[in-house]
C-alpha atoms as a PDB file:
ATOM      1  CA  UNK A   1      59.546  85.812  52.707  1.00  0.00           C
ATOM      2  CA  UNK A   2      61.508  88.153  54.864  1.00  0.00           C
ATOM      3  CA  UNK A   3      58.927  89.368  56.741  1.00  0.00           C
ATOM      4  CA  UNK A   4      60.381  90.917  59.470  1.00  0.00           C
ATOM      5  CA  UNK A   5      63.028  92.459  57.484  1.00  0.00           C
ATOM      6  CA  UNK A   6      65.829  91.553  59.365  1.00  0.00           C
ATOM      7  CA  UNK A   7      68.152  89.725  57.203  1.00  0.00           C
ATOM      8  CA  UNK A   8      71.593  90.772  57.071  1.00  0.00           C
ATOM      9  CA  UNK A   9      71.044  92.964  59.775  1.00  0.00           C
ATOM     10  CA  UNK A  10      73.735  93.101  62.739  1.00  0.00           C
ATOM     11  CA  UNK A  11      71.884  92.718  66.484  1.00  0.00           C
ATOM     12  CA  UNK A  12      73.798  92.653  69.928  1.00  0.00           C
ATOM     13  CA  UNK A  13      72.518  90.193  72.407  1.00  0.00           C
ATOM     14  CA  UNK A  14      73.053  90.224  75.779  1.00  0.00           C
ATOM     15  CA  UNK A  15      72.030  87.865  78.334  1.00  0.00           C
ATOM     16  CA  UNK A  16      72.186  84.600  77.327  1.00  0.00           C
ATOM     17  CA  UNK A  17      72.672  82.744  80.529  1.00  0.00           C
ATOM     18  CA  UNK A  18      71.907  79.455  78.981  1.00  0.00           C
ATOM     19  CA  UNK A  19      69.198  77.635  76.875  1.00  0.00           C
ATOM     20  CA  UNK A  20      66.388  78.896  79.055  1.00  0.00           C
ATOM     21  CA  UNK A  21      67.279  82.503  78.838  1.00  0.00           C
ATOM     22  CA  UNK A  22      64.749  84.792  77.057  1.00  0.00           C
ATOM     23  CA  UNK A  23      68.155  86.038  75.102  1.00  0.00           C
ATOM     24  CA  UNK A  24      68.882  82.829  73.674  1.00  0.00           C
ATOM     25  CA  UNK A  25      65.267  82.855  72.256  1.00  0.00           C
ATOM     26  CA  UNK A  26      65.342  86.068  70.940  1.00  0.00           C
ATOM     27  CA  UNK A  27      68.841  85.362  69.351  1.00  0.00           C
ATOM     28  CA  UNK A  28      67.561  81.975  68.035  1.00  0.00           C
ATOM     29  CA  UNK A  29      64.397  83.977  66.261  1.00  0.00           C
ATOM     30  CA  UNK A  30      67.058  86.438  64.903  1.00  0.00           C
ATOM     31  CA  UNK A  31      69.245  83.603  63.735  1.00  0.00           C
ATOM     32  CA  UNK A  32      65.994  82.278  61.702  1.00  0.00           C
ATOM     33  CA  UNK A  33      65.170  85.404  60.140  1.00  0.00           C
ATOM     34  CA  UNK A  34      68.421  86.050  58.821  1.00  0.00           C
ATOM     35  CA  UNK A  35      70.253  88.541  61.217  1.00  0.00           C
ATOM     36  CA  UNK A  36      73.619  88.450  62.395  1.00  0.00           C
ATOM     37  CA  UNK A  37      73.889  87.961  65.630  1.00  0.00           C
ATOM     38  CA  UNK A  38      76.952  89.328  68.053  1.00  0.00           C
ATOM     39  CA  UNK A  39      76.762  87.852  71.783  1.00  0.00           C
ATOM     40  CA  UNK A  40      78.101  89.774  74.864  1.00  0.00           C
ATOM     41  CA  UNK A  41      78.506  87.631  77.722  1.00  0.00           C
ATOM     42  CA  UNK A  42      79.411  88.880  81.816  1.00  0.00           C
ATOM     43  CA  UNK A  43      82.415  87.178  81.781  1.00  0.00           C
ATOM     44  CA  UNK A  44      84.623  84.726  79.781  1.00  0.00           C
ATOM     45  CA  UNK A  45      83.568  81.774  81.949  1.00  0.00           C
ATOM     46  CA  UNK A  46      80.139  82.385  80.853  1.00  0.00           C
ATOM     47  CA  UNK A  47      80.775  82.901  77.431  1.00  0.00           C
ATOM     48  CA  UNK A  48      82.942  79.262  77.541  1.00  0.00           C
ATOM     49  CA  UNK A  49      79.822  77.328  79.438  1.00  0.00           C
ATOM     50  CA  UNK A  50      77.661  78.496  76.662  1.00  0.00           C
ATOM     51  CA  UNK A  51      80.007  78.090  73.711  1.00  0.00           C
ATOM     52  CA  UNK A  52      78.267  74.805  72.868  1.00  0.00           C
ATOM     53  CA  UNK A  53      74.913  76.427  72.658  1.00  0.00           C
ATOM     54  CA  UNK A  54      75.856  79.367  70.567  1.00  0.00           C
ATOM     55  CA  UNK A  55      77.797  77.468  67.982  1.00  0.00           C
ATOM     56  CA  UNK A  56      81.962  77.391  67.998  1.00  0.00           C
ATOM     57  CA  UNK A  57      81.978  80.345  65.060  1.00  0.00           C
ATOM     58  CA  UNK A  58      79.244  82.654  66.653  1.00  0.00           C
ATOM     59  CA  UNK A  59      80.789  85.923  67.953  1.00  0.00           C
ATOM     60  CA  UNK A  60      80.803  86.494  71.289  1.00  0.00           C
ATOM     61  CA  UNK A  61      82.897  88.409  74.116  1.00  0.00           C
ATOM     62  CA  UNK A  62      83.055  89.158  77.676  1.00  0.00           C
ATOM     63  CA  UNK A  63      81.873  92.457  78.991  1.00  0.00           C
ATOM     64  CA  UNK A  64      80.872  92.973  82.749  1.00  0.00           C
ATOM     65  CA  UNK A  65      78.416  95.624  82.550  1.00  0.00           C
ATOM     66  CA  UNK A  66      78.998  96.722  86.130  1.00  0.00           C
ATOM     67  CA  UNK A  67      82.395  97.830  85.009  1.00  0.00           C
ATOM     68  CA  UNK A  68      82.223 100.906  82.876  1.00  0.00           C
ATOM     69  CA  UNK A  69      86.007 100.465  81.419  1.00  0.00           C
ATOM     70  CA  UNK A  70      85.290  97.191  79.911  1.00  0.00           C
ATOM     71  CA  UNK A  71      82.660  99.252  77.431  1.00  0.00           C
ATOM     72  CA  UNK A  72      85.317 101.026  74.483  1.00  0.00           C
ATOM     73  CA  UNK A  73      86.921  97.179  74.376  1.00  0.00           C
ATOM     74  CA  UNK A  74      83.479  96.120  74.240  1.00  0.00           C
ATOM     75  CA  UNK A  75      82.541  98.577  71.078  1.00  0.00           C
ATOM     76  CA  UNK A  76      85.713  98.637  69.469  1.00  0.00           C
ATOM     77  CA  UNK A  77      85.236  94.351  69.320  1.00  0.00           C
ATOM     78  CA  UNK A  78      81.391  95.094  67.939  1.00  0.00           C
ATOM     79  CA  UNK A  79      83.273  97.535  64.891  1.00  0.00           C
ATOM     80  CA  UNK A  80      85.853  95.178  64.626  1.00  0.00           C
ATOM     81  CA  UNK A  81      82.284  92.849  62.903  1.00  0.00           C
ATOM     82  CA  UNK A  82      80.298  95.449  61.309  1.00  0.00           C
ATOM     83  CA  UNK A  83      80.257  99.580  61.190  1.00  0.00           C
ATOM     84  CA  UNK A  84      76.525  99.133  61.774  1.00  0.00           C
ATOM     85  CA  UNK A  85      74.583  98.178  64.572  1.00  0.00           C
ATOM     86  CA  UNK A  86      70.753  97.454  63.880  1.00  0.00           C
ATOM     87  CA  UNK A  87      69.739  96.104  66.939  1.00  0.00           C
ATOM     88  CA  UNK A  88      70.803  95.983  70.758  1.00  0.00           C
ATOM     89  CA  UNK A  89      68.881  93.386  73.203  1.00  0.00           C
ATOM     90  CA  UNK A  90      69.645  94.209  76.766  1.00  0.00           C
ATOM     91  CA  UNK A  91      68.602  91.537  78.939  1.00  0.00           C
ATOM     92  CA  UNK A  92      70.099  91.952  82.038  1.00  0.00           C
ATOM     93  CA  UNK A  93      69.286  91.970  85.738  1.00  0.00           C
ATOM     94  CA  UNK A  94      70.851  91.402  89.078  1.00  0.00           C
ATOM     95  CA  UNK A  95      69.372  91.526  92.932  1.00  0.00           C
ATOM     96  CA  UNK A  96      71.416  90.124  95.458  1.00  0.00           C
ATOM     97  CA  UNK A  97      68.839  87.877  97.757  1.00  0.00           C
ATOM     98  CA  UNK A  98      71.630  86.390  99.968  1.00  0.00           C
ATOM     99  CA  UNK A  99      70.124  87.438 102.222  1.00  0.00           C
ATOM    100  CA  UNK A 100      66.463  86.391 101.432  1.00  0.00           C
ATOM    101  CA  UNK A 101      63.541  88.107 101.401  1.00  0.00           C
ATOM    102  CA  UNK A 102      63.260  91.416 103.495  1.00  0.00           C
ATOM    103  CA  UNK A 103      60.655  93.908 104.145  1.00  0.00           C
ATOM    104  CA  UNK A 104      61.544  96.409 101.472  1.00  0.00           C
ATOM    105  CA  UNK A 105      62.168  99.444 104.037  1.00  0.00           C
ATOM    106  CA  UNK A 106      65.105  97.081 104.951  1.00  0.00           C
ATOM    107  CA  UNK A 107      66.572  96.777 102.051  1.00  0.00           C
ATOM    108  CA  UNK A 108      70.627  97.390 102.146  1.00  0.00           C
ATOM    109  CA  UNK A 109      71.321 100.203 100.000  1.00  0.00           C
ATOM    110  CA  UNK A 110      74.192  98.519  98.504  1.00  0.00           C
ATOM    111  CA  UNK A 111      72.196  95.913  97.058  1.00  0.00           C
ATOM    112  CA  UNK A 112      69.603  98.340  95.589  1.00  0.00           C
ATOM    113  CA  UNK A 113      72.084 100.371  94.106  1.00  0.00           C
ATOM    114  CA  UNK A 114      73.776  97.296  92.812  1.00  0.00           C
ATOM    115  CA  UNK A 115      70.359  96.274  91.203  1.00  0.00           C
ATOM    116  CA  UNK A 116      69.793  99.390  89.852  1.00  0.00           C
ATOM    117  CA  UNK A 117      73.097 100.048  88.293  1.00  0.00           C
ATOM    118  CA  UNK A 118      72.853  96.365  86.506  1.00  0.00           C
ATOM    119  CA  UNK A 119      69.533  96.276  85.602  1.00  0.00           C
ATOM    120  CA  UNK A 120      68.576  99.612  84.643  1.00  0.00           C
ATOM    121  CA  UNK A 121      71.650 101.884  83.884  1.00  0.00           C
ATOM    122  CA  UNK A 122      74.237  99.165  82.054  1.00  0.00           C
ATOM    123  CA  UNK A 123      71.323 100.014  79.524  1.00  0.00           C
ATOM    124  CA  UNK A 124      71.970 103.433  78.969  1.00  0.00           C
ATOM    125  CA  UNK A 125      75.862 102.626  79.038  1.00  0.00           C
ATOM    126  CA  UNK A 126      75.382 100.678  76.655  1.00  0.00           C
ATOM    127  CA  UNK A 127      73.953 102.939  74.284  1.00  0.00           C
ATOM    128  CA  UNK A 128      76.501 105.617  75.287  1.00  0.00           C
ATOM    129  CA  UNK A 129      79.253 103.145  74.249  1.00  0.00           C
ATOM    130  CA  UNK A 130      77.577 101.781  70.826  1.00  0.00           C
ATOM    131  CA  UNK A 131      76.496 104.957  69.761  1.00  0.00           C
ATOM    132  CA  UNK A 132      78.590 105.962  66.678  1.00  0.00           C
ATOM    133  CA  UNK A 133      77.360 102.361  65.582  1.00  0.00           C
ATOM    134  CA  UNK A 134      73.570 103.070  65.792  1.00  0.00           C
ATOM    135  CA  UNK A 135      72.097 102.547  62.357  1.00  0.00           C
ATOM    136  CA  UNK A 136      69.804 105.702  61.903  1.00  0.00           C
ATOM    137  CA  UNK A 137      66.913 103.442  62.238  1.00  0.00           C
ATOM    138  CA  UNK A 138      68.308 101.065  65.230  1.00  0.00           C
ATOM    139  CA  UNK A 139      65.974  98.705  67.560  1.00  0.00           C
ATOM    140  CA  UNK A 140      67.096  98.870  71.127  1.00  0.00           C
ATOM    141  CA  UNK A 141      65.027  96.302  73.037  1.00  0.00           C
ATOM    142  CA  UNK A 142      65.011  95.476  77.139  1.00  0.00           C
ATOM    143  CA  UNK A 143      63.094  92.787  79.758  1.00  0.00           C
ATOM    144  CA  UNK A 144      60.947  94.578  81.879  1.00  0.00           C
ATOM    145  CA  UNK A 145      58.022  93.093  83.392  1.00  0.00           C
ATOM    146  CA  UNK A 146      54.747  93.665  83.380  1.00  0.00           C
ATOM    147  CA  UNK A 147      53.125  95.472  86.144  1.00  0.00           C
ATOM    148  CA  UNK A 148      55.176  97.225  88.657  1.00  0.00           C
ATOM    149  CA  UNK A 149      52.445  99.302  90.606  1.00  0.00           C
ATOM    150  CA  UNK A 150      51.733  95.595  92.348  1.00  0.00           C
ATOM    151  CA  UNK A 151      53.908  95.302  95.399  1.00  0.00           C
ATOM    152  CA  UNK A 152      54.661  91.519  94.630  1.00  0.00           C
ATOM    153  CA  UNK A 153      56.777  90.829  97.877  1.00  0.00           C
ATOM    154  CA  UNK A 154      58.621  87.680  96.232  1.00  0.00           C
ATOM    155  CA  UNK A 155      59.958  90.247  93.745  1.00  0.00           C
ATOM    156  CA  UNK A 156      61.113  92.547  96.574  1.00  0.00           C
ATOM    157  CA  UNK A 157      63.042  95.696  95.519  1.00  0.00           C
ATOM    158  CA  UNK A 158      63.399  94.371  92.012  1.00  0.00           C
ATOM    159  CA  UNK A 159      60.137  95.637  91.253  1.00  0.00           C
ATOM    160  CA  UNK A 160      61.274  99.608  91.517  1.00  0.00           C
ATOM    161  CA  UNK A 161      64.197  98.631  89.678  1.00  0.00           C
ATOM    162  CA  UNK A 162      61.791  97.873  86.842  1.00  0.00           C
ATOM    163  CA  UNK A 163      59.757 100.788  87.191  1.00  0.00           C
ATOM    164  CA  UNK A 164      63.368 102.446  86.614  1.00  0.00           C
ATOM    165  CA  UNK A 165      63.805 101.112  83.620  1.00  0.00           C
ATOM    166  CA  UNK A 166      60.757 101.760  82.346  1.00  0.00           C
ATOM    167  CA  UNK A 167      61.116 105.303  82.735  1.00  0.00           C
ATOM    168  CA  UNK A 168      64.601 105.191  81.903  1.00  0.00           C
ATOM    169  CA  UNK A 169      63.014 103.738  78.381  1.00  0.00           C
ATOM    170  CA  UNK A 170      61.380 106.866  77.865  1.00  0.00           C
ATOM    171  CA  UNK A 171      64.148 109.209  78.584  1.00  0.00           C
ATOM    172  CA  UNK A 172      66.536 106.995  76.875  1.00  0.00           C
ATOM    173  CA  UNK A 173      64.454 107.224  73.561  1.00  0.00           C
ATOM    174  CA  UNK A 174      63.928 110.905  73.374  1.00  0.00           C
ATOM    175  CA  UNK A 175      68.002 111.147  74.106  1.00  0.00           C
ATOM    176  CA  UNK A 176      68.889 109.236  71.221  1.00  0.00           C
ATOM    177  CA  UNK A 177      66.140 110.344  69.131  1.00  0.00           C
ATOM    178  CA  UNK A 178      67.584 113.882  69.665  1.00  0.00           C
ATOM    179  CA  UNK A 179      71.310 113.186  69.422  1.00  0.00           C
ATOM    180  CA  UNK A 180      71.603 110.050  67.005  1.00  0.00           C
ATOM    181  CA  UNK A 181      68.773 110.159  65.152  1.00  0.00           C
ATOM    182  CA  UNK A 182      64.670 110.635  64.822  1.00  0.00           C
ATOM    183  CA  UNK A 183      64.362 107.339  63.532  1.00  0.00           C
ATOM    184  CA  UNK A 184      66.359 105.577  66.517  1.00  0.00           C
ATOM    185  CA  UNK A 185      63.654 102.879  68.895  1.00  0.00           C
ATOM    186  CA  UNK A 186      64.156 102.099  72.635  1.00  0.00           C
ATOM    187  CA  UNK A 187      61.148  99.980  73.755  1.00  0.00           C
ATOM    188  CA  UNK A 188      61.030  97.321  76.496  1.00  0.00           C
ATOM    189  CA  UNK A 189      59.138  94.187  77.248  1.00  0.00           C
ATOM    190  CA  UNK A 190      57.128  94.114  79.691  1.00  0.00           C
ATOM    191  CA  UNK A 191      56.117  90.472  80.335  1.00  0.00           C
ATOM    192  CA  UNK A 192      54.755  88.233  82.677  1.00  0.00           C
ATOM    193  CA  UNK A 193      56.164  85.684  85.380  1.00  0.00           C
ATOM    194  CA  UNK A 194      58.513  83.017  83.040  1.00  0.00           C
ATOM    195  CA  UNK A 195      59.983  80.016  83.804  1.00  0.00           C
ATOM    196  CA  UNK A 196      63.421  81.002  83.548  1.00  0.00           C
ATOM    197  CA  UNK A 197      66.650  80.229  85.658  1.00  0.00           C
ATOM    198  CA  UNK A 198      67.512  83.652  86.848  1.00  0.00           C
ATOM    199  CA  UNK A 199      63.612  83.634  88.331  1.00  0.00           C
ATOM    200  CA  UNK A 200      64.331  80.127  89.812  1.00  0.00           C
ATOM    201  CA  UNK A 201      67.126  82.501  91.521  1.00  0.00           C
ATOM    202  CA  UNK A 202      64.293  84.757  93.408  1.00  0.00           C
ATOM    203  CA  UNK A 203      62.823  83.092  96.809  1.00  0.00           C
ATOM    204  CA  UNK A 204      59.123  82.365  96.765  1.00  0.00           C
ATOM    205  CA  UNK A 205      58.787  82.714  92.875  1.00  0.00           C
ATOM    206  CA  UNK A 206      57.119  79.746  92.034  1.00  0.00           C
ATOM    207  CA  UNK A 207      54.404  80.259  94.164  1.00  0.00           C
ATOM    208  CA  UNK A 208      53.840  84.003  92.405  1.00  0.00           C
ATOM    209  CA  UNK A 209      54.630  81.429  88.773  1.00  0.00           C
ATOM    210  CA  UNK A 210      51.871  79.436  89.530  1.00  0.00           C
ATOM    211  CA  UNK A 211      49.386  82.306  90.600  1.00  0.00           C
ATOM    212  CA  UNK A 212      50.043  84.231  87.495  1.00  0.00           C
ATOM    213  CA  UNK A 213      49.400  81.033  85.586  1.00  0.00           C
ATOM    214  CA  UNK A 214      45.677  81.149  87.229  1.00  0.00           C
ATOM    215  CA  UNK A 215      45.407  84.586  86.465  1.00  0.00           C
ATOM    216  CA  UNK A 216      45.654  84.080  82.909  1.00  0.00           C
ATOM    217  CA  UNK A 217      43.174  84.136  80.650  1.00  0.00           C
ATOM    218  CA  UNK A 218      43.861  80.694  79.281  1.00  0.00           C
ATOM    219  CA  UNK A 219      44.958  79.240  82.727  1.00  0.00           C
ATOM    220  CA  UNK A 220      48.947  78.512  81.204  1.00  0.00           C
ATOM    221  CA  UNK A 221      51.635  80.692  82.028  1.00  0.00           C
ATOM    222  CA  UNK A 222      53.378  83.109  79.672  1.00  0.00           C
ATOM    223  CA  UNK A 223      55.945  81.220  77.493  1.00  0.00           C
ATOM    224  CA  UNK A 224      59.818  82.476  77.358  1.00  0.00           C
ATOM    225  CA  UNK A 225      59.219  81.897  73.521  1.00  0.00           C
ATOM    226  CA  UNK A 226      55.997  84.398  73.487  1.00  0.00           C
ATOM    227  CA  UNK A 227      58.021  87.637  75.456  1.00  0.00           C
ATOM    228  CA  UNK A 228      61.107  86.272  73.119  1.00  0.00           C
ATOM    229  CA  UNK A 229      58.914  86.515  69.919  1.00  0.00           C
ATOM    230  CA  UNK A 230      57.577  90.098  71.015  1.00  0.00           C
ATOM    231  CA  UNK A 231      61.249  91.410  71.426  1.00  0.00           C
ATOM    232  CA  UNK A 232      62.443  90.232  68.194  1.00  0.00           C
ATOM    233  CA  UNK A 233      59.002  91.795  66.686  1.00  0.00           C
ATOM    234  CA  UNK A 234      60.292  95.222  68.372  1.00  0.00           C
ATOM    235  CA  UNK A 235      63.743  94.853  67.251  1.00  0.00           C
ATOM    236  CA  UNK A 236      62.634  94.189  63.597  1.00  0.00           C
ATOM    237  CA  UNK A 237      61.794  97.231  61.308  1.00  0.00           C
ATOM    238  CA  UNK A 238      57.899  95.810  61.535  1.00  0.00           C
ATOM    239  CA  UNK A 239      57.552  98.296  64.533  1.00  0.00           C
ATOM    240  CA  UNK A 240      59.281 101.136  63.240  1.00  0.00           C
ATOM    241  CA  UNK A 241      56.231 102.903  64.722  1.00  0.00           C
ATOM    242  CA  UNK A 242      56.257 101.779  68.402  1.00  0.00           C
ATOM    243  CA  UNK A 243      59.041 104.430  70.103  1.00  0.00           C
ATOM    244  CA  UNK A 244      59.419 104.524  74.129  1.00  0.00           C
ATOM    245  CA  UNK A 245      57.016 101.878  74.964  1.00  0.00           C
ATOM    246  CA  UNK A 246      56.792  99.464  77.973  1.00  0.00           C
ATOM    247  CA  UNK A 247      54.701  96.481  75.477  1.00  0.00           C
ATOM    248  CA  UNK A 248      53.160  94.226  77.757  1.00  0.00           C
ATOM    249  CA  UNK A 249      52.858  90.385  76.940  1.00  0.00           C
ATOM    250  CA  UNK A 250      50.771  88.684  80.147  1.00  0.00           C
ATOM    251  CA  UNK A 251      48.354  86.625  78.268  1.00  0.00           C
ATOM    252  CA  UNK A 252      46.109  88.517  79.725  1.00  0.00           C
ATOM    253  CA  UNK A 253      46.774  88.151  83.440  1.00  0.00           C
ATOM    254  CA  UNK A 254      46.373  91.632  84.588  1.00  0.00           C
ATOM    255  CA  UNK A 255      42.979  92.227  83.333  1.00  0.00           C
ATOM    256  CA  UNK A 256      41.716  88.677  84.857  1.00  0.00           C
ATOM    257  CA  UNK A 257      42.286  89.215  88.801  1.00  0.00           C
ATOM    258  CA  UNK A 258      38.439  88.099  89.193  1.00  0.00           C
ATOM    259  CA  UNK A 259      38.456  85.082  87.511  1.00  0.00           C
ATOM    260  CA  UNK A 260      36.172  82.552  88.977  1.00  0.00           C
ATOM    261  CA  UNK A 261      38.436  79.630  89.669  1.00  0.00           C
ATOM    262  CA  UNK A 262      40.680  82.224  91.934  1.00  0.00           C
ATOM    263  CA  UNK A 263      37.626  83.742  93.440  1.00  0.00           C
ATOM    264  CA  UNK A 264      36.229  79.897  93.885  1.00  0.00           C
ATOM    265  CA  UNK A 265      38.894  77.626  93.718  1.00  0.00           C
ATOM    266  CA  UNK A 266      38.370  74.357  94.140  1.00  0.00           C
ATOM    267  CA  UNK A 267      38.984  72.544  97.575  1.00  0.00           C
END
């Protein structure tokens, strides 16, 4: 049973940085329901690395999303595999902590504005460049997380990068809603702390990890598979009625701050 009515349909992935990537779960769950899946990768080494994990016939090419003029050869590849574009998965983010963690009113301004032009407005790009593909009813899907009115220092300036792109969401939804089509999604994901290799990447994360993972209702972190299953639930036609939404998956973490075991934890 095709339940979430996504076979046959064409979805772009982005993201897949290897088998621990929330991408590669989403585009696994894709593959099993029956959807074509078309792979953009930051650069050909990349895309090579992860060849084995993709398969050797899965579509995929390089596009650095910090450089606008590798969009049209991005697009014109995407036509080149179908006129129609159901779905677009942007899962994408960069901060450069080179430098290590800094008190955020010392933040370079190159490497916010870096951030920010990755993270939050390669997503927009990306729907300028894939627009005359949109189907009428198309899914666009990003990673967000899920709070960012808590001033997690670990997280540093990432966190109003997020809080970018979950207005940008918004805004992004009622543009193509306006010019494309009333039928056209953007929603995000907005999940908890993951066990992924681009978080291994932040300093102090697994100490924030293991918090969250008290701060759960059930006491076991958020799974890449469960913010995974909730993006390919957004992308499908299933949520045709959720439009320019930040859906938070955090097993319940921010509601469970007074737990007893972190107000009394054990000695």
């Amino acid at each position: 049973m095709d339940f979430l009515k996504l076979e046959g349909k064409w979805v772009l992935v982005t993201g897949v940085a290897n088998r621990r990537s929330i991408a590669w779960h989403v585009a696994q769950g894709l593959r099993e329901a029956g959807a074509r899946v078309l792979f953009l990768f930051r650069d050909r080494e990349l895309l090579e690395r992860n060849r084995p994990l993709i398969g050797e016939e899965a579509p995929a090419f390089p596009c650095d999303l910090e450089k606008p003029g590798e969009l049209a050869p991005m697009a014109k590849w995407v036509a080149s595999h179908t006129p129609t574009l159901h779905g677009l998965l942007h899962s994408v983010a960069f901060a450069n902590y080179s430098r290590g963690l800094l008190p955020f009113h010392q933040i370079p301004r190159e490497d916010f504005l870096q951030a920010m032009d990755i993270s939050c407005l390669s997503l927009p790009r990306l729907c300028q460049a894939l627009a005359p593909l949109l189907a009428p009813d198309a899914s666009v899907v990003t990673m967000s997380i899920s709070s960012t009115r808590m001033a997690a220092e670990s997280y540093g300036y990432m966190g109003p990068v997020k809080a970018a792109l979950d207005s940008t969401v918004v805004f992004l939804a009622k543009s193509l809603s306006a010019s494309l089509s009333p039928d056209i999604r953007v929603n995000a994901v907005g999940a908890a702390p993951l066990k992924t290799s681009a978080s291994a990447g932040i300093p102090g994360y697994v100490d924030a990890y293991l918090f969250a993972e008290k701060a759960t209702m059930r006491h076991r972190a958020l799974e890449t598979r469960e913010a995974a299953d909730t993006a390919l639930f957004l992308l499908s036609p299933r949520a045709s009625g959720i439009n320019a939404q930040t859906l938070v998956v955090d097993a319940g973490m921010g509601a469970n701050f007074f737990d007893h075991s972190i107000l009394h934890p054990e000695p």
